[in-house]
N, C-alpha and C. Protein backbone atom coordinates (compact mmCIF):
# COMPACT_ATOMS: atom_id res chain seq x y z
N UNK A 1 -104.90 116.46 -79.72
CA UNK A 1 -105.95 115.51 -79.41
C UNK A 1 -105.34 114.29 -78.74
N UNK A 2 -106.05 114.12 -77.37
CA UNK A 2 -104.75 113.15 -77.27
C UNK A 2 -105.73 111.83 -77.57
N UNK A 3 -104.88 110.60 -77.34
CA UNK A 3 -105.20 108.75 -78.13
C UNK A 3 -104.74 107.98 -76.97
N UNK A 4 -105.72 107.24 -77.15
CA UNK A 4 -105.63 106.04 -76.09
C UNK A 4 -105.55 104.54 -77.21
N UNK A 5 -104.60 104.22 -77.01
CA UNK A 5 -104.97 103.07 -77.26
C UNK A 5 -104.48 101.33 -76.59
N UNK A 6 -105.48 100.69 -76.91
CA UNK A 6 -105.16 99.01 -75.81
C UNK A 6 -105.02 98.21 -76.73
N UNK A 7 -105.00 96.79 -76.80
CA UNK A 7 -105.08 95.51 -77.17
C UNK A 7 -105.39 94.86 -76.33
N UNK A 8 -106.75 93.64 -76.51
CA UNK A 8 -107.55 93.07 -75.72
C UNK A 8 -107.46 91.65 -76.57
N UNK A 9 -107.24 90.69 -75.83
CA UNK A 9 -107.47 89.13 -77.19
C UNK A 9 -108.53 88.47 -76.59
N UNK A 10 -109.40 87.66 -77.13
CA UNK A 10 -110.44 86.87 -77.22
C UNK A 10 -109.71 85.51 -77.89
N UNK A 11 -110.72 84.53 -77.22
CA UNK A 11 -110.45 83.38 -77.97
C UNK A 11 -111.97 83.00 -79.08
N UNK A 12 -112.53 83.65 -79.08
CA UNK A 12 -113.49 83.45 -80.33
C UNK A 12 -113.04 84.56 -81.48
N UNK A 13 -113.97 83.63 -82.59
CA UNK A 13 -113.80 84.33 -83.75
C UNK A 13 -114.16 86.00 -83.95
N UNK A 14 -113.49 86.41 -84.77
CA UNK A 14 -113.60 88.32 -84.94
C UNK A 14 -114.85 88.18 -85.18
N UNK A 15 -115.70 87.54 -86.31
CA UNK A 15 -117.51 87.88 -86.19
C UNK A 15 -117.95 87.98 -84.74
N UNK A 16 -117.64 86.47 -84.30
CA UNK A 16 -118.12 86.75 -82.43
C UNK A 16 -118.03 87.78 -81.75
N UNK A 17 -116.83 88.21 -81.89
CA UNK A 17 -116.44 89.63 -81.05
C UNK A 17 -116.86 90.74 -81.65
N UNK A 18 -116.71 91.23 -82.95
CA UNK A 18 -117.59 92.16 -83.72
C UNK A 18 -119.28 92.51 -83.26
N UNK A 19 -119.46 91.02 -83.17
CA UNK A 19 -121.19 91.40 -82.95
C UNK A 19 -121.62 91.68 -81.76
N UNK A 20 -120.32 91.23 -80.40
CA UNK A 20 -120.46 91.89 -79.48
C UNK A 20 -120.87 93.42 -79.33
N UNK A 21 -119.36 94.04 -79.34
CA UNK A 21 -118.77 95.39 -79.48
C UNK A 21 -119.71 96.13 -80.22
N UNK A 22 -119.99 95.55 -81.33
CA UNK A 22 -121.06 96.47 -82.38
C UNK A 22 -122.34 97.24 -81.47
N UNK A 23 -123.22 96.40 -80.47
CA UNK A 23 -123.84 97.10 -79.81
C UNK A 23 -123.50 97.55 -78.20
N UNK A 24 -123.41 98.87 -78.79
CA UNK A 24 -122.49 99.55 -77.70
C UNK A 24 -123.32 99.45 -76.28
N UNK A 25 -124.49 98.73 -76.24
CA UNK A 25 -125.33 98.94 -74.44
C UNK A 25 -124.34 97.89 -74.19
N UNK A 26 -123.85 97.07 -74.48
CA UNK A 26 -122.51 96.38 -74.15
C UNK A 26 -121.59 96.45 -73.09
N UNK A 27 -121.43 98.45 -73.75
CA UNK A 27 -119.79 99.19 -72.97
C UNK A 27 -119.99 99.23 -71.33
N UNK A 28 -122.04 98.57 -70.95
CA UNK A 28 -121.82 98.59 -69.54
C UNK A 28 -120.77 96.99 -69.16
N UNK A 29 -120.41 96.53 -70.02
CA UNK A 29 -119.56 95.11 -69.27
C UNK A 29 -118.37 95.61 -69.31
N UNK A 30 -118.17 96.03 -70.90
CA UNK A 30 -116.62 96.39 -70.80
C UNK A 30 -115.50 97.52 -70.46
N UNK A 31 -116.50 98.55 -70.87
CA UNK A 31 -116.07 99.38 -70.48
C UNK A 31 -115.80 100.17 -68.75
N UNK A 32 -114.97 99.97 -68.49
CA UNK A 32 -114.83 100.43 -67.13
C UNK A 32 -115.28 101.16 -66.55
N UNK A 33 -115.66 102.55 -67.61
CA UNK A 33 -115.57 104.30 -67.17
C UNK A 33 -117.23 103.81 -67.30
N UNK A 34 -118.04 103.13 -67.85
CA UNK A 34 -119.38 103.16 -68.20
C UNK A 34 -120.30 102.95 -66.84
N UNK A 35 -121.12 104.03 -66.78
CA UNK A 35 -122.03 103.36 -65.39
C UNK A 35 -123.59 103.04 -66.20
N UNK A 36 -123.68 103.58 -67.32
CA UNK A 36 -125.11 102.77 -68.27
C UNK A 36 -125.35 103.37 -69.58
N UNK A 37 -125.56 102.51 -70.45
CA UNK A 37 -125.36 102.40 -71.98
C UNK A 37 -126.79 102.24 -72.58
N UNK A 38 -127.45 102.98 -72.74
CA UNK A 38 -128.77 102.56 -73.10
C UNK A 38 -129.10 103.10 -74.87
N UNK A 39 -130.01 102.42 -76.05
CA UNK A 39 -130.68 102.45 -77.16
C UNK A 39 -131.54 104.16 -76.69
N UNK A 40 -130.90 104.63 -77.63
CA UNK A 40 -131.67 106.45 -77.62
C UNK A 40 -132.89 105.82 -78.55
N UNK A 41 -133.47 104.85 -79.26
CA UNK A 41 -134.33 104.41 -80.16
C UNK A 41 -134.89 103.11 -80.11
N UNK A 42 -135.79 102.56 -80.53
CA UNK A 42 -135.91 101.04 -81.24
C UNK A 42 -134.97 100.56 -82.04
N UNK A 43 -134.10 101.42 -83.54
CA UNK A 43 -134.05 100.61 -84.58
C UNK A 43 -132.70 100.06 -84.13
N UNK A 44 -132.69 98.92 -85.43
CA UNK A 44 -132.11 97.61 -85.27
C UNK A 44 -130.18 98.35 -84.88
N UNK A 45 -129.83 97.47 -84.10
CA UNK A 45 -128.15 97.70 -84.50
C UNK A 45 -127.66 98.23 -85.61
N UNK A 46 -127.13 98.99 -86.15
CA UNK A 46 -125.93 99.20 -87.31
C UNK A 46 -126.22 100.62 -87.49
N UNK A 47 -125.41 101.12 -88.86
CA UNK A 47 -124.40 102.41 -89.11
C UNK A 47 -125.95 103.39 -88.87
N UNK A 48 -125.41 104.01 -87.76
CA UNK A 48 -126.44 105.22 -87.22
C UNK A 48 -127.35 105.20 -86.37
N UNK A 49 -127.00 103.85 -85.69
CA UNK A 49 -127.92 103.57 -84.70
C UNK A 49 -127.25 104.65 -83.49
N UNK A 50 -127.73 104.74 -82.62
CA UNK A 50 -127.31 105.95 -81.16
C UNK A 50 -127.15 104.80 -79.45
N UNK A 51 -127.12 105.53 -78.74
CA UNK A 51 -126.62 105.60 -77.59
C UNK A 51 -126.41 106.37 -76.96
N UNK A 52 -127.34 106.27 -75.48
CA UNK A 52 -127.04 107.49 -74.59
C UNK A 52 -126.47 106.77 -73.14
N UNK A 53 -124.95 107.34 -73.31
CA UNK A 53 -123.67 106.81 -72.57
C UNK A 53 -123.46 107.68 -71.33
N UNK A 54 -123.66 107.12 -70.32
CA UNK A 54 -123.32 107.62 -68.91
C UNK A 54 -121.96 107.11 -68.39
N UNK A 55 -120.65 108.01 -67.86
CA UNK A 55 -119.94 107.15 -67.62
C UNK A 55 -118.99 108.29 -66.63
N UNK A 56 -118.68 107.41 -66.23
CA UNK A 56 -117.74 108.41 -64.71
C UNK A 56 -116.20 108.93 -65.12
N UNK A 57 -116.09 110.16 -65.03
CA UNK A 57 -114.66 110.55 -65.43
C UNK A 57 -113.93 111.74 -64.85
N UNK A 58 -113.31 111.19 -63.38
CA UNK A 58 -112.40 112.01 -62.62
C UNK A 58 -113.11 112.55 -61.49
N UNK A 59 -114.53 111.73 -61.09
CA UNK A 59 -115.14 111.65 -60.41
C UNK A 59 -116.33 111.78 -60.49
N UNK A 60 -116.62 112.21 -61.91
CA UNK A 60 -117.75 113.41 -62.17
C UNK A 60 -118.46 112.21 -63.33
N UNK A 61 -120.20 112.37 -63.20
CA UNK A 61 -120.51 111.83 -64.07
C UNK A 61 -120.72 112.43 -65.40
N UNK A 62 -120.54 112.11 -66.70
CA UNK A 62 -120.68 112.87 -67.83
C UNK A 62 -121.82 112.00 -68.76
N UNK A 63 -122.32 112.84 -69.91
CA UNK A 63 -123.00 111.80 -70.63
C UNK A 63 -122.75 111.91 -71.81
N UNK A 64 -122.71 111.09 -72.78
CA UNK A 64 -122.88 111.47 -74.41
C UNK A 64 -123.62 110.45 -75.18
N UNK A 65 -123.65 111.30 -76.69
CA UNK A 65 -124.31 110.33 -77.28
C UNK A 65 -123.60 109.93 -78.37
N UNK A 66 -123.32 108.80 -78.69
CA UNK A 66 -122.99 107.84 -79.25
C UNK A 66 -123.04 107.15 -80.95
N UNK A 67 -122.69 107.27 -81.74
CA UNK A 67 -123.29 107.10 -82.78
C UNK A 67 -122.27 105.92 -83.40
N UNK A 68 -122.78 104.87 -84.18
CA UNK A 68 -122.28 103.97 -84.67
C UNK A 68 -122.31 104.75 -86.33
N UNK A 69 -120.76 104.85 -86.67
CA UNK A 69 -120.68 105.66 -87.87
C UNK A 69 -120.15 104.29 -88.77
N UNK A 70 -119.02 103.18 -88.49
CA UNK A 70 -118.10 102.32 -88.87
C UNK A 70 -118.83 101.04 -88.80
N UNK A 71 -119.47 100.11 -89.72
CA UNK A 71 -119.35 98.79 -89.31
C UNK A 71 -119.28 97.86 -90.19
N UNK A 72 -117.81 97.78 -90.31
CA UNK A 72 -117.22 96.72 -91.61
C UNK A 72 -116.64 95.39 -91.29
N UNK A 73 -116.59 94.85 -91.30
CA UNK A 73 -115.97 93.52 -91.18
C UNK A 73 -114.31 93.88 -90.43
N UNK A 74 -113.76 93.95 -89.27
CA UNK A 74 -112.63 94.03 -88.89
C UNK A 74 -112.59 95.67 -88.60
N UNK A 75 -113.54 96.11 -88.02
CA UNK A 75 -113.60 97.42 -88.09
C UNK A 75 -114.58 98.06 -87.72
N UNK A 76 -115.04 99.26 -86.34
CA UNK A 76 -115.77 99.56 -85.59
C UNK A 76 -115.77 100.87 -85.27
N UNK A 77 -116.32 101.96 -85.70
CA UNK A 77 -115.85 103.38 -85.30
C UNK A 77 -117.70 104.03 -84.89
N UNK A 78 -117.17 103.93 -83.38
CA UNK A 78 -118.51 104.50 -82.53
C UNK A 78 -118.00 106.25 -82.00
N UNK A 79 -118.67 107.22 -82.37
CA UNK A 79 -118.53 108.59 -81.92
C UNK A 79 -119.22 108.57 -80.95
N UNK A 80 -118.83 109.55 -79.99
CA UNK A 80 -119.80 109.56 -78.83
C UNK A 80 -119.17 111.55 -78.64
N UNK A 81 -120.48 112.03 -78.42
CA UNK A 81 -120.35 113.66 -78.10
C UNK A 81 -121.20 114.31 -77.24
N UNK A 82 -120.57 115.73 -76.81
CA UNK A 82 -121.16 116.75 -75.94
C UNK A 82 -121.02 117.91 -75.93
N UNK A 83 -121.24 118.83 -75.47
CA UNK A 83 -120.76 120.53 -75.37
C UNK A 83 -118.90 120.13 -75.05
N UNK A 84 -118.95 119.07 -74.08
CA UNK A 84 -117.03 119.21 -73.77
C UNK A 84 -116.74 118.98 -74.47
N UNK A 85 -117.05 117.59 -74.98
CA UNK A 85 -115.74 116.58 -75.59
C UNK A 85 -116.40 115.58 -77.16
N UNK A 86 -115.18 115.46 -77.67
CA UNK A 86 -116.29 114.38 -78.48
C UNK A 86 -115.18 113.25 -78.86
N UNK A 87 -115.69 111.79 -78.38
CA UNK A 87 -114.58 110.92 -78.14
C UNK A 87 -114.86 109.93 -79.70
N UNK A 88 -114.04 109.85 -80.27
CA UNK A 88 -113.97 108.68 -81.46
C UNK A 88 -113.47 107.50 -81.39
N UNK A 89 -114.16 106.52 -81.18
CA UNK A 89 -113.29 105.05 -80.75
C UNK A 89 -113.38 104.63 -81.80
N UNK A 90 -112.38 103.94 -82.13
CA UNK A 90 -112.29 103.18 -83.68
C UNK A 90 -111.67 101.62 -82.84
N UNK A 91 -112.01 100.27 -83.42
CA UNK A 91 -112.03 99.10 -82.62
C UNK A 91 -111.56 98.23 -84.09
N UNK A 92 -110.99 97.89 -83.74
CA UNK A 92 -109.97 97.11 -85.21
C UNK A 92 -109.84 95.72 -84.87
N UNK A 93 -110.34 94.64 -85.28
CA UNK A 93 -110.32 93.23 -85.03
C UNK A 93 -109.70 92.44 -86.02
N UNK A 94 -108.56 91.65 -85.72
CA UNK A 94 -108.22 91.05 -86.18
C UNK A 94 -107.57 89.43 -86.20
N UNK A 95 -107.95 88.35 -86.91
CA UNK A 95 -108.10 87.33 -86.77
C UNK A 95 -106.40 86.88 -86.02
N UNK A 96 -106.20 86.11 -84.74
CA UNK A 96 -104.91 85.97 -84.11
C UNK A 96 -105.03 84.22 -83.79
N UNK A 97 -104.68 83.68 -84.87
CA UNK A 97 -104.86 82.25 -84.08
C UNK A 97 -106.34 81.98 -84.20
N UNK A 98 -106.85 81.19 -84.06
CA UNK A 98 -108.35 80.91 -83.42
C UNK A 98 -109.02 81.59 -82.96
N UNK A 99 -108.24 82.66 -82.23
CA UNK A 99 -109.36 83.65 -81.61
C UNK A 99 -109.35 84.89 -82.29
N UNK A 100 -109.15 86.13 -81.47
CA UNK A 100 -109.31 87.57 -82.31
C UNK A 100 -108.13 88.52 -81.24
N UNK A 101 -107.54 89.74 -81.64
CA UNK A 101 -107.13 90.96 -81.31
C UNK A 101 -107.82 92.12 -81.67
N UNK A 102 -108.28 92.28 -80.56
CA UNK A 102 -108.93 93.76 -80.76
C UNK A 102 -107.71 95.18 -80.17
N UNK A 103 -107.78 96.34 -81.27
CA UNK A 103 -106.88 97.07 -80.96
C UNK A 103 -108.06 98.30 -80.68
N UNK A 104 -108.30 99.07 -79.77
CA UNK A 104 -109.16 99.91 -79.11
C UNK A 104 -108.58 100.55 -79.01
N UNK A 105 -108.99 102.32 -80.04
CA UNK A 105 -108.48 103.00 -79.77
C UNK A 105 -108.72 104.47 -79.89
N UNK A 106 -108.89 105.18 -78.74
CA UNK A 106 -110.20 106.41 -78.21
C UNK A 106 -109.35 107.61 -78.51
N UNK A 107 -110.08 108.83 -79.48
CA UNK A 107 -109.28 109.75 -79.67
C UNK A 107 -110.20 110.47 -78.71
N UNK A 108 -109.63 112.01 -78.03
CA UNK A 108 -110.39 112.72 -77.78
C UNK A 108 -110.11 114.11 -77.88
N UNK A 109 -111.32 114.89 -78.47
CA UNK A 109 -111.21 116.23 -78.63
C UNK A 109 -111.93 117.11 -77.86
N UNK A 110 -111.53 118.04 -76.86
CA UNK A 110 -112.08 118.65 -75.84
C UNK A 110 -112.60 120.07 -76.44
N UNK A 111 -113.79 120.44 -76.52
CA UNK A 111 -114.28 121.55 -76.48
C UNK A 111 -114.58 122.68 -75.35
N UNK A 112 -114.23 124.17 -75.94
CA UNK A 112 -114.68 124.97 -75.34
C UNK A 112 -113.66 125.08 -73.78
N UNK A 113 -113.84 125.57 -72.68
CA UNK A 113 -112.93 125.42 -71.87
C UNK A 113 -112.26 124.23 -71.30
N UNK A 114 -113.12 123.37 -71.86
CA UNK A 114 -112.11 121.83 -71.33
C UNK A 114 -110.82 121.84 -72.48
N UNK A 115 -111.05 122.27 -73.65
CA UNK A 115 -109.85 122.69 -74.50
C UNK A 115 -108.25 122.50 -73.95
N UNK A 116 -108.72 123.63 -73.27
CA UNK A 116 -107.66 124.25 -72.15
C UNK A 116 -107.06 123.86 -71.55
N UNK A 117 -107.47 122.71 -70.59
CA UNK A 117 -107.85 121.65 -69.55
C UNK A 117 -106.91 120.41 -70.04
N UNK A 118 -107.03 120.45 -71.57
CA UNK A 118 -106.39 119.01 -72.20
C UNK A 118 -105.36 118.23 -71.86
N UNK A 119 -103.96 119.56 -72.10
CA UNK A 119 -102.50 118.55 -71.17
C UNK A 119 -102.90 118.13 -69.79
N UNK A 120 -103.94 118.67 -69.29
CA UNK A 120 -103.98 117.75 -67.30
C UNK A 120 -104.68 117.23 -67.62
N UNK A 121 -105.31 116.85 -68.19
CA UNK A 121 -106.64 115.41 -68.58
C UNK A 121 -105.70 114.47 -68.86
N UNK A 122 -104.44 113.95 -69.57
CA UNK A 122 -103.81 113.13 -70.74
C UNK A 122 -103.62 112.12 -69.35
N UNK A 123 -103.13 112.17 -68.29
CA UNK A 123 -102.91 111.33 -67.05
C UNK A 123 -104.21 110.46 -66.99
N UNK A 124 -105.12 110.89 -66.73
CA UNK A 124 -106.80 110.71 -66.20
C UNK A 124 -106.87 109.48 -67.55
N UNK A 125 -106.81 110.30 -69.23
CA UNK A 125 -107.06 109.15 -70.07
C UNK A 125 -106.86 108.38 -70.07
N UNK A 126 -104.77 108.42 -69.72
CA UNK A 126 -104.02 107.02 -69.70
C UNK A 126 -104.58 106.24 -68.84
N UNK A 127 -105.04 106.59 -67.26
CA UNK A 127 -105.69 105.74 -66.17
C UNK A 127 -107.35 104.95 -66.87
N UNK A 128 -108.01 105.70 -67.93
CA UNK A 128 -108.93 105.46 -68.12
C UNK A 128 -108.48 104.33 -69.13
N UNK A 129 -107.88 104.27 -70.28
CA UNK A 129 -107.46 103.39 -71.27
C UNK A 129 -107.23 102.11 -70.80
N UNK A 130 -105.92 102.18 -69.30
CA UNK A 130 -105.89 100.65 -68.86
C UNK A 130 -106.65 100.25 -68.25
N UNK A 131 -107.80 100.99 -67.09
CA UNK A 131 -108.73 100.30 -67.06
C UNK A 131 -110.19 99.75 -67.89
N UNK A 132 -110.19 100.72 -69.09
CA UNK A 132 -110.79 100.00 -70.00
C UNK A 132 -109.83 98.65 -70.44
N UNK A 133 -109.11 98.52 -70.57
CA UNK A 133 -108.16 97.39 -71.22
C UNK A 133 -108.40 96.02 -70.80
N UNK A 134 -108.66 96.61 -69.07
CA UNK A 134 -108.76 95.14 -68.00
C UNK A 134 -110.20 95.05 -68.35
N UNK A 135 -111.58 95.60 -68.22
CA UNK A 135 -112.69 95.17 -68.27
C UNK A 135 -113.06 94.41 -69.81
N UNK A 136 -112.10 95.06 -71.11
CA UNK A 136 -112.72 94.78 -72.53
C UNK A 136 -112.08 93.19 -72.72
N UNK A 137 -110.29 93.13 -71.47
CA UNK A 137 -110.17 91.73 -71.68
C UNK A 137 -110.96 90.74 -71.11
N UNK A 138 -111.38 91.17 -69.68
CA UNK A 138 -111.86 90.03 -69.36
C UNK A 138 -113.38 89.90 -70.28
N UNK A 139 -114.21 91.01 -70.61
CA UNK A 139 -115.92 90.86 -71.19
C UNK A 139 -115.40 89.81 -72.49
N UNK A 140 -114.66 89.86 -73.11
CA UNK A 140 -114.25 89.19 -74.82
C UNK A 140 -113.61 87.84 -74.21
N UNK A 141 -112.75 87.69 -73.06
CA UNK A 141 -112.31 86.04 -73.01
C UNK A 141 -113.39 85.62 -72.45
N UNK A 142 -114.48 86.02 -72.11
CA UNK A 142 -116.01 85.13 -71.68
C UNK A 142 -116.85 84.52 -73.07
N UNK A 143 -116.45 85.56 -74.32
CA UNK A 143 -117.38 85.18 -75.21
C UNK A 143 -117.17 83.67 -75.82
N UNK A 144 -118.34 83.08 -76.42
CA UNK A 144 -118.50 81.99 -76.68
C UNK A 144 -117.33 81.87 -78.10
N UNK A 145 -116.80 80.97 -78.05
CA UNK A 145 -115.64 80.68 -78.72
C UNK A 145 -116.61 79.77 -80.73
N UNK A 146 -116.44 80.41 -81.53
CA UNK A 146 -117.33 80.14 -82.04
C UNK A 146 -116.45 79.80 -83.97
């Protein structure tokens, strides 16, 4: 399975940034690979709320859906799945100074013939990880410092 993982710092507090990240229609700022993040529902933010995630990968658009499984204080684990793949981001915040460190970090498990596919994907992730890295730093050093 391969892992991506970044570190992104903010100068506001981990609640600030938590309550960002927590709602994932968000991942259209930060996330790089995201082309639109939309509420599969009405209900409110938190554990089991959804998301239906459009996002570009290796040229090709893919979609999944999203599920907020994690939401603890310093701690964020959004699933997102499909017939290919099913990606687990776990988002770990922690207080650095005044502001926050977020450690972002995307497992992924490829189903079915993308399985296969996995060792030539691991390049594509790494390209995908740092450019998530650049969009999640700059969306979090905008947030209001709080």
């Amino acid at each position: 399975m391969p892992t991506v993982e970044r570190d992104a710092h903010s100068p506001a507090a981990p609640g600030t940034v938590q309550a960002y990240l927590r709602d994932f229609a968000n991942a259209e700022e930060w996330d790089a690979g995201t082309i639109s993040c939309t509420p599969v529902d009405d209900t409110p933010v938190g554990v089991g709320k959804q998301w239906r995630n459009v996002s570009e990968f290796r040229g090709r658009e893919t979609t999944l859906i999203y599920t907020l499984e994690v939401d603890e204080p310093g701690h964020l684990r959004i699933v997102g799945e499909n017939k290919t793949v099913t990606s687990e981001d776990d988002m770990y915040l922690v207080a650095d100074g005044p502001g926050t460190t977020v450690t972002y970090r995307a497992t992924f498990t490829f189903h079915g013939a993308a399985k296969l596919a996995t060792p030539l994907l691991v390049p594509a992730l790494g390209k995908l990880g740092d450019d998530a890295q650049e969009t999640l730093q700059q969306a979090i050093e905008g947030l209001a410092v709080a």
